[in-house]
Protein backbone atom coordinates (compact mmCIF):
# COMPACT_ATOMS: atom_id res chain seq x y z
CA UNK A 1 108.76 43.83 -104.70
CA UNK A 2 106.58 46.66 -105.46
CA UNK A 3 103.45 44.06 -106.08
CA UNK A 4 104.59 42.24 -102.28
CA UNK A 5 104.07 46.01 -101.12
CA UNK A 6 100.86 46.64 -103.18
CA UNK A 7 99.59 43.71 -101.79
CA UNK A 8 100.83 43.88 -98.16
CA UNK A 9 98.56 47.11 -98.22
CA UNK A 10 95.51 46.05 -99.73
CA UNK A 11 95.14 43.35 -96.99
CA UNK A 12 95.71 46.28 -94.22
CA UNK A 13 93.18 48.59 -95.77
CA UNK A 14 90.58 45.73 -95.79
CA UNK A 15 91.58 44.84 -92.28
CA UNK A 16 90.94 48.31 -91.46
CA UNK A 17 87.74 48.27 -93.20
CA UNK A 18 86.42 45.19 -91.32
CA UNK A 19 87.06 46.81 -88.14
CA UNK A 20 85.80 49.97 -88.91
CA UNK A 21 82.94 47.84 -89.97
CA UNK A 22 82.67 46.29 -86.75
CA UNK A 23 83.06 49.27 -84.83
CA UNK A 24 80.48 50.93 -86.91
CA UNK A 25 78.25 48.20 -86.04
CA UNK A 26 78.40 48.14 -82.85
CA UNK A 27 77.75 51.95 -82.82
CA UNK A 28 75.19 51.56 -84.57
CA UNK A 29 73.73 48.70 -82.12
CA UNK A 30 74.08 50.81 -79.02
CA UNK A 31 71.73 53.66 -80.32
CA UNK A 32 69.43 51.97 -81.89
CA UNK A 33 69.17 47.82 -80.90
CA UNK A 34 70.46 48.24 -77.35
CA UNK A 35 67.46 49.65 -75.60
CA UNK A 36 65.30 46.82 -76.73
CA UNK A 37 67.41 44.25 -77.37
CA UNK A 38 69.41 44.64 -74.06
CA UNK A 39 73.25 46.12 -73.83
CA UNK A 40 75.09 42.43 -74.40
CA UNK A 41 72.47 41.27 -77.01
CA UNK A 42 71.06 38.91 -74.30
CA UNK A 43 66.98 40.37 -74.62
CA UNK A 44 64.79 42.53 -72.35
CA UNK A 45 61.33 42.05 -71.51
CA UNK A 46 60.84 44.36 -74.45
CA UNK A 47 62.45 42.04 -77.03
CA UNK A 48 64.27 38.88 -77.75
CA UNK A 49 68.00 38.57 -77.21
CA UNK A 50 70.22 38.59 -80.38
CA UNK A 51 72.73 36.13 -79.01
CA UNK A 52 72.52 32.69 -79.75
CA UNK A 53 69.08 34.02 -82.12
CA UNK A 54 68.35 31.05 -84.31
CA UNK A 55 66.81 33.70 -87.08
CA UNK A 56 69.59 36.19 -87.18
CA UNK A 57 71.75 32.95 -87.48
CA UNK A 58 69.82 31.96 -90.65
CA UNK A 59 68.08 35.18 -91.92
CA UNK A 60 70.00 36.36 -95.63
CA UNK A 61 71.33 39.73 -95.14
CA UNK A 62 68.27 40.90 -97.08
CA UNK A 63 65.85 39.31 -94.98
CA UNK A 64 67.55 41.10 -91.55
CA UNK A 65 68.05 44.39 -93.90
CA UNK A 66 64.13 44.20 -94.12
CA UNK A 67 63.27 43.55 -90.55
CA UNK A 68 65.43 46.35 -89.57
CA UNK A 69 64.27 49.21 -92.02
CA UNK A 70 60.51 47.94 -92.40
CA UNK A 71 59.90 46.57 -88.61
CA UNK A 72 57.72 43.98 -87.63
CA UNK A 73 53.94 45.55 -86.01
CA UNK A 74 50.80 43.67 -84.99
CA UNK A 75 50.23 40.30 -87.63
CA UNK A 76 53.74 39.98 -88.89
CA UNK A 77 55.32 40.02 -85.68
CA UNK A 78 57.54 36.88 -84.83
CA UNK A 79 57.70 36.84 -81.17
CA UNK A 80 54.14 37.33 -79.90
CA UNK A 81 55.07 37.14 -76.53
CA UNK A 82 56.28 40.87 -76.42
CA UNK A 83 54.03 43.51 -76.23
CA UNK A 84 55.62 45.90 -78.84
CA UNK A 85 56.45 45.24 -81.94
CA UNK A 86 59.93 45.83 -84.00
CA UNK A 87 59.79 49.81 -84.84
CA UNK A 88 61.01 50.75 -88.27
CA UNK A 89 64.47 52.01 -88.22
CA UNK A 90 65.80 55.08 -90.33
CA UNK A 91 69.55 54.32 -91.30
CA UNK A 92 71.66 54.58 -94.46
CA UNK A 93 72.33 51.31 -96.19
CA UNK A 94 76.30 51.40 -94.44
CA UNK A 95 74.52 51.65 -91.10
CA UNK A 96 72.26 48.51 -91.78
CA UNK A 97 75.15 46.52 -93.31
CA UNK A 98 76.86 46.74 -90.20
CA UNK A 99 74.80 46.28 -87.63
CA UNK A 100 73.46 43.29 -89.58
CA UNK A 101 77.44 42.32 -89.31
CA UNK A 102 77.48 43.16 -85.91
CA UNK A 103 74.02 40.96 -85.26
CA UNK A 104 75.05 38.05 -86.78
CA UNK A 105 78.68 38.22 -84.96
CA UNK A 106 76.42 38.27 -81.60
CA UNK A 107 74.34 35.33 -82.47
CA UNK A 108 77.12 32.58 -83.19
């Protein structure tokens, strides 16, 4: 009984966790993606829309984590078509984890 109770909350903390994640995430996308990126993910004429992205799709956690923290300016940018590149973004490694989360939730 006591290890059906154990159990029963382990799999409410992490359900917590994952929407605290979530939540986190989306916080996180407001301040800092939502400008640019638009406030549904769908683009601006500043930047590309995160839904239905084909890279954020594909792009290894590591790969987005380094995008977000290093940005993307002049030669390495990967949409050309907008005028500004990706600025560097200052957040702690919980931050990037779940807006990454958050990003790859909004391009399915």
């Amino acid at each position: 009984m006591k290890r059906m109770l154990a159990s029963a909350v382990a799999v409410l903390a992490l359900g917590s966790f994952s929407l605290a994640l979530a939540q986190d995430g989306a916080a996180v996308y407001k301040s800092k993606c939502m400008p640019c990126h638009g406030p549904e993910g769908k683009g601006t004429a500043m930047a590309p829309a995160v839904v239905g992205n084909q890279f954020i799709k594909t792009a290894s956690d590591q790969e987005l984590s380094d995008v977000i923290l290093k940005g993307r300016e002049g030669a390495a940018k990967k949409y050309k078509q907008y005028a500004i590149g990706m600025p560097a973004q200052k957040l702690s490694d919980g931050e990037t984890k779940a807006v990454i989360a958050y990003m790859k939730d909004l391009a399915k």
